[in-house]
N, C-alpha and C. Protein backbone atom coordinates (compact mmCIF):
# COMPACT_ATOMS: atom_id res chain seq x y z
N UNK A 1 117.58 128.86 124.30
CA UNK A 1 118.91 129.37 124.11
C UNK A 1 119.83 128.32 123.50
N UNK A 2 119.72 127.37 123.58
CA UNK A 2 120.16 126.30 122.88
C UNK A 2 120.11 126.08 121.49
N UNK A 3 119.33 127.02 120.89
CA UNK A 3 119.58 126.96 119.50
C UNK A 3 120.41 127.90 119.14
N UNK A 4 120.58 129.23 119.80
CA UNK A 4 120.80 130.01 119.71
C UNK A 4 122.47 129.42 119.61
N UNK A 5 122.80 128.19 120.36
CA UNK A 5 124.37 127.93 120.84
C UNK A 5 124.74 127.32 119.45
N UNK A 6 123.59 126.47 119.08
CA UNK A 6 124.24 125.49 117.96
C UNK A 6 124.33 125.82 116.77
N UNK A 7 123.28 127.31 116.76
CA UNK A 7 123.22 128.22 114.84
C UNK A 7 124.60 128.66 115.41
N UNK A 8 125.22 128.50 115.97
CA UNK A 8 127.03 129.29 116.07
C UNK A 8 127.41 128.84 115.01
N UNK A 9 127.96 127.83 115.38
CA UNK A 9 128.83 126.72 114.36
C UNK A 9 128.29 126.66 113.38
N UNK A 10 126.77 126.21 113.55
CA UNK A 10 126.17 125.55 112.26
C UNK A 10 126.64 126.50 110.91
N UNK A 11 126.12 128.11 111.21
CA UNK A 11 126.48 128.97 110.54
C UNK A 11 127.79 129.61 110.07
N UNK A 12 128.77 129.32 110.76
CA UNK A 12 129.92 129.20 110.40
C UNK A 12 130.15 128.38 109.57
N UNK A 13 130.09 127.06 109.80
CA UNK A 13 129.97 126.47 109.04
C UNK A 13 129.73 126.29 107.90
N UNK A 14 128.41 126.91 107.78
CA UNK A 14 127.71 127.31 106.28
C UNK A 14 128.25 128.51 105.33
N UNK A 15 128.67 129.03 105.68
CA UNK A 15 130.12 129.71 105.53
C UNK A 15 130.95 129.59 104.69
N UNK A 16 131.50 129.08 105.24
CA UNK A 16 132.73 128.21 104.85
C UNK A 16 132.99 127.76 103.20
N UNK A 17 131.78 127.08 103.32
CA UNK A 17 131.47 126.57 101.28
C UNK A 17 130.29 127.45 101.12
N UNK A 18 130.21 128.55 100.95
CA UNK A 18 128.98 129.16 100.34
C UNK A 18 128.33 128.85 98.76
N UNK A 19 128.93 127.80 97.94
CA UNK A 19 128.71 127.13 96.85
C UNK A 19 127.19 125.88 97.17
N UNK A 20 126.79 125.58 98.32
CA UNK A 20 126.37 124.49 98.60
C UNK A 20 125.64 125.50 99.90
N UNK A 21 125.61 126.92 99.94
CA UNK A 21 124.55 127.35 101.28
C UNK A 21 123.06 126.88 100.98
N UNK A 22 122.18 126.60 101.54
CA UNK A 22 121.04 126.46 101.43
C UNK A 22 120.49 124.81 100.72
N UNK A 23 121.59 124.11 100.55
CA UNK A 23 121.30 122.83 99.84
C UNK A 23 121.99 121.73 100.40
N UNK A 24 122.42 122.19 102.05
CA UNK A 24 123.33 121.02 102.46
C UNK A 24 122.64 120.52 103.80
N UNK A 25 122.89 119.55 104.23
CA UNK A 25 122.65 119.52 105.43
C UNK A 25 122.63 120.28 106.52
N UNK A 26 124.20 120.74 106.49
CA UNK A 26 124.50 121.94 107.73
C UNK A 26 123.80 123.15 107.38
N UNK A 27 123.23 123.54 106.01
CA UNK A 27 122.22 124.80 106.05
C UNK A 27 121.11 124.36 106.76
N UNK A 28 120.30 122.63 106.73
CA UNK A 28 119.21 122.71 107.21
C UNK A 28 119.40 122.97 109.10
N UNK A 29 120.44 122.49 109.19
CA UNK A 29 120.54 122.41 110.89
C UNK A 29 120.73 124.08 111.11
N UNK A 30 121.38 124.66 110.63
CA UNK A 30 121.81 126.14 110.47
C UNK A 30 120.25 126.93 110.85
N UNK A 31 119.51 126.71 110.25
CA UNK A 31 117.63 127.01 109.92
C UNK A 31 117.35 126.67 110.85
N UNK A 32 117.10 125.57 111.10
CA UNK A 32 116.80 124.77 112.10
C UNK A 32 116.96 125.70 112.94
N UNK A 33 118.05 125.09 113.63
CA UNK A 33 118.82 126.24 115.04
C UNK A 33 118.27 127.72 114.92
N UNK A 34 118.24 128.27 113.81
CA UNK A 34 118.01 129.79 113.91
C UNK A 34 116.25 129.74 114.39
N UNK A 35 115.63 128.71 113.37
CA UNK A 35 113.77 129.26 113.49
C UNK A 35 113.68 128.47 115.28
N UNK A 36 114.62 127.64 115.91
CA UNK A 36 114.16 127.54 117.48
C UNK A 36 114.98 128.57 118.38
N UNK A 37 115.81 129.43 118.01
CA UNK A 37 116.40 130.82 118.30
C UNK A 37 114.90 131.72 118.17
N UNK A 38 114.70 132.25 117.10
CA UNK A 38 113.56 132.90 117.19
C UNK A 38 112.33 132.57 118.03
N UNK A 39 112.32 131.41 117.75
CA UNK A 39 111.25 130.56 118.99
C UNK A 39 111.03 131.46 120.06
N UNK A 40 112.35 130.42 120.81
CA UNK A 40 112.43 131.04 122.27
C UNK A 40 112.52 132.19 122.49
N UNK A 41 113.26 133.64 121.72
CA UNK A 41 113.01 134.63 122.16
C UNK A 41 111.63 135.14 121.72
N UNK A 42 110.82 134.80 120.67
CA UNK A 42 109.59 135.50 121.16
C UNK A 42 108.82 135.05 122.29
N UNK A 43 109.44 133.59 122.50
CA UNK A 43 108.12 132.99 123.57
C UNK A 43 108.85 133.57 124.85
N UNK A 44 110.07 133.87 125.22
CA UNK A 44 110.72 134.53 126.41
C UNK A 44 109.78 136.11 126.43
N UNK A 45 110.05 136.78 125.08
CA UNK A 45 109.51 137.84 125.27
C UNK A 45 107.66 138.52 125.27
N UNK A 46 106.80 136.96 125.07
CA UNK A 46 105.56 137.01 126.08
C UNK A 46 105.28 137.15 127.50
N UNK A 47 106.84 136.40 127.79
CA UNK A 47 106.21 137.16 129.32
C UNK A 47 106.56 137.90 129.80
N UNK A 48 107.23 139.35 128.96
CA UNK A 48 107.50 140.71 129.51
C UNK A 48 106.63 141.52 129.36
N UNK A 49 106.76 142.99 129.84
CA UNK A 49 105.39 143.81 129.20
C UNK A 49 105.17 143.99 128.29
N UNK A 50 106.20 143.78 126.95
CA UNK A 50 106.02 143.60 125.60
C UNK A 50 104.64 143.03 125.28
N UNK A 51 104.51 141.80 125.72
CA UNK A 51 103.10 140.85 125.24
C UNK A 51 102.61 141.58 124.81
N UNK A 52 101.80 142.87 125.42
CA UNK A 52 100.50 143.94 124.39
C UNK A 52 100.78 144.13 122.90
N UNK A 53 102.56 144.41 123.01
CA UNK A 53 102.75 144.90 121.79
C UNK A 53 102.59 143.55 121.01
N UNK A 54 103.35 143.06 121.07
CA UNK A 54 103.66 141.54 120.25
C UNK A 54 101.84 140.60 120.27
N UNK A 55 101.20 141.12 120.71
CA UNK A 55 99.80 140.17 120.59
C UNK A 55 99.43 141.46 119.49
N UNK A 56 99.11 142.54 119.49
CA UNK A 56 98.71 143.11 118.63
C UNK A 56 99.18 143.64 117.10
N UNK A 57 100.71 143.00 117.50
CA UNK A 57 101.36 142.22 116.10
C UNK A 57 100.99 141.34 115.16
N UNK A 58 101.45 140.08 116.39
CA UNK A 58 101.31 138.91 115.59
C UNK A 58 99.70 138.21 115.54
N UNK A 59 98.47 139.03 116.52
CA UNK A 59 97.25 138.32 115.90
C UNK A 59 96.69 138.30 114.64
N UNK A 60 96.72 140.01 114.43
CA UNK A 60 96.46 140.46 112.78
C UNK A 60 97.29 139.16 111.74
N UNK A 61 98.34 138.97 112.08
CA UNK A 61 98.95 138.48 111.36
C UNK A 61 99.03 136.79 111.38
N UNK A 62 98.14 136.02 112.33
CA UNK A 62 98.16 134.67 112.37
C UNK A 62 96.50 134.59 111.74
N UNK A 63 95.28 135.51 112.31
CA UNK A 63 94.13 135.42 111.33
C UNK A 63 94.39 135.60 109.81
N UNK A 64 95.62 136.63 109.31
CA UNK A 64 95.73 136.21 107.64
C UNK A 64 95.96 135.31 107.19
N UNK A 65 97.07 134.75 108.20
CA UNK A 65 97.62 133.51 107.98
C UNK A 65 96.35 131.90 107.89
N UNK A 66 95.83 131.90 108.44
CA UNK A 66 94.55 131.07 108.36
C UNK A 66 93.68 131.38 107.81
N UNK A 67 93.68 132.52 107.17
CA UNK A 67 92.97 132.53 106.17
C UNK A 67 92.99 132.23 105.16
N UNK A 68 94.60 132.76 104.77
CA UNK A 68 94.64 132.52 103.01
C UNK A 68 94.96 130.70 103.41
N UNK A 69 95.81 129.77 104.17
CA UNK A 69 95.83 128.72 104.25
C UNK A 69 94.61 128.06 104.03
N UNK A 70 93.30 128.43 104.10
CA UNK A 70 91.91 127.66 104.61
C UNK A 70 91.62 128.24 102.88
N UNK A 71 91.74 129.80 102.32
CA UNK A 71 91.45 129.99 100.89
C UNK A 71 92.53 128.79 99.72
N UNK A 72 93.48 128.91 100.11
CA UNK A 72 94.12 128.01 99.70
C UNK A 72 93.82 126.80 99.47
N UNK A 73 93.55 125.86 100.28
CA UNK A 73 93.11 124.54 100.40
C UNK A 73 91.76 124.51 99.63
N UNK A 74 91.06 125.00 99.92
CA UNK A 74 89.25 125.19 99.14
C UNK A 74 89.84 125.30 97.67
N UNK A 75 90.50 126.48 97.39
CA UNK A 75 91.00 126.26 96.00
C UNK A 75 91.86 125.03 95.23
N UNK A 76 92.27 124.71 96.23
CA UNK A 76 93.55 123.58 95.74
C UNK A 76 92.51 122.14 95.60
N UNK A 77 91.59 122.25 96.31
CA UNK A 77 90.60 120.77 96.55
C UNK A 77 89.63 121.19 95.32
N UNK A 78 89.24 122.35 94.75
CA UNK A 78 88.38 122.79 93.78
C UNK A 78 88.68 122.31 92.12
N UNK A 79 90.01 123.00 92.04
CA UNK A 79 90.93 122.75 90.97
C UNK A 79 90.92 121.55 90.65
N UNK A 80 91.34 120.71 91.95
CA UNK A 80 92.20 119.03 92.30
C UNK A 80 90.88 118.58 91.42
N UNK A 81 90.02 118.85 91.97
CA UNK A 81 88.52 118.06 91.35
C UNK A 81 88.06 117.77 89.90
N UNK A 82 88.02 119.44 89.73
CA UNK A 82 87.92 119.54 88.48
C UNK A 82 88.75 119.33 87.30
N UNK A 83 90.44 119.39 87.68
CA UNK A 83 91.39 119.24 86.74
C UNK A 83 91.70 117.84 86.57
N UNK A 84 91.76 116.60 87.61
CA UNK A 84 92.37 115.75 87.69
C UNK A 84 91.45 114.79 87.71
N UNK A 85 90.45 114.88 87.12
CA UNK A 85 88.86 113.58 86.51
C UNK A 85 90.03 113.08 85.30
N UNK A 86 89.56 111.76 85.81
CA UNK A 86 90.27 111.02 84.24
C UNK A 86 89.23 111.11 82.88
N UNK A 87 90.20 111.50 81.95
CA UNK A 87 89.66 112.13 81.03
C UNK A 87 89.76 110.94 79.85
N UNK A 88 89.16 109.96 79.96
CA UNK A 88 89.07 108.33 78.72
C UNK A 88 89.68 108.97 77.21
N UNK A 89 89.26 109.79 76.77
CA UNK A 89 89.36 110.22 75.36
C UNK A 89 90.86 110.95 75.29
N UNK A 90 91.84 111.32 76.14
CA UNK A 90 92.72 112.19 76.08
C UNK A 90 93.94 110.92 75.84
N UNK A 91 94.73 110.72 75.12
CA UNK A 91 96.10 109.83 75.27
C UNK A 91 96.78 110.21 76.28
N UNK A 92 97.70 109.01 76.86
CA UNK A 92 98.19 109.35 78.63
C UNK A 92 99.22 110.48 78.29
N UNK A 93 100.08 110.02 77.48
CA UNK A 93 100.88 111.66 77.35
C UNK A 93 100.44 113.00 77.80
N UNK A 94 98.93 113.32 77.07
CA UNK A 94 98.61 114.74 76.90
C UNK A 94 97.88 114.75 78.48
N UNK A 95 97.38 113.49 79.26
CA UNK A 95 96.69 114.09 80.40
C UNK A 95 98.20 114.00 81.65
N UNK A 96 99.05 113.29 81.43
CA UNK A 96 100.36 113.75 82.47
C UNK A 96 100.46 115.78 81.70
N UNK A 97 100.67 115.78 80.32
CA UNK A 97 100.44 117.11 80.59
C UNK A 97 99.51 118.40 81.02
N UNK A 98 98.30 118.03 81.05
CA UNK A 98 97.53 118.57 81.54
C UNK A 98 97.64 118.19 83.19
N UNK A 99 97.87 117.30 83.57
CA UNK A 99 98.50 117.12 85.22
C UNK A 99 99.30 118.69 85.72
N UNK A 100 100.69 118.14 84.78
CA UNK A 100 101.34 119.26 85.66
C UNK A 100 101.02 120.77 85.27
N UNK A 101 100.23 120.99 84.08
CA UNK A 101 99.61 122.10 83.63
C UNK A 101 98.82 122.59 85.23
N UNK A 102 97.78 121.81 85.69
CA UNK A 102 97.39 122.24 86.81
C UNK A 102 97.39 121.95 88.00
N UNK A 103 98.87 121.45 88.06
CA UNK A 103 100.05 121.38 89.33
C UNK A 103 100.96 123.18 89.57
N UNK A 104 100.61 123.31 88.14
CA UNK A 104 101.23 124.93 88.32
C UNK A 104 100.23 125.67 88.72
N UNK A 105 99.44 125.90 88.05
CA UNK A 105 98.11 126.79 88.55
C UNK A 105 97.96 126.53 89.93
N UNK A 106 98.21 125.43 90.47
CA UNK A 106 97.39 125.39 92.10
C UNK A 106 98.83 126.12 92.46
């Protein structure tokens, strides 16, 4: 509940200059405060009779989550391999561009 006290202000705050939301400090504390708000009320609301519902929510949805993270990485280490061999014959210019060429792709 304590985050719940400090996204008050924070968000007011953020407010205030909406020119600078999302790029200031007080947006990160703002976040902050809100994702340990969410926290605690889902972890409060495991131990009501809810849990059935909320496990048969969020499991489906933490196995995708480890999945594409684990597809992800295999791909990103695949790419990394194959794209980023130093290439002797290429001038450094063209292999920084081929760098971030497959800095985008991953």
């Amino acid at each position: 509940m304590v985050g719940a006290l400090a996204s008050i202000p924070l968000i007011v705050l953020q407010l205030q200059s909406p020119e600078t939301a999302g790029f200031s400090p007080i947006s990160a504390g703002a976040g902050l405060a809100m994702a340990a708000t969410y926290l605690g009320i889902t972890a409060l609301l495991m131990h009501t009779p809810l849990r059935a519902a909320l496990v048969a929510v969020f499991a489906p949805l933490g196995r995708t989550a480890l999945t594409s993270y684990v597809t992800v990485t295999l791909v990103a280490l695949g790419v990394a391999t194959l794209w980023f061999r130093p290439i002797s014959w290429l001038p450094r210019t063209e292999y920084v561009q081929l760098t971030d060429v497959g800095m985008a792709a991953v």
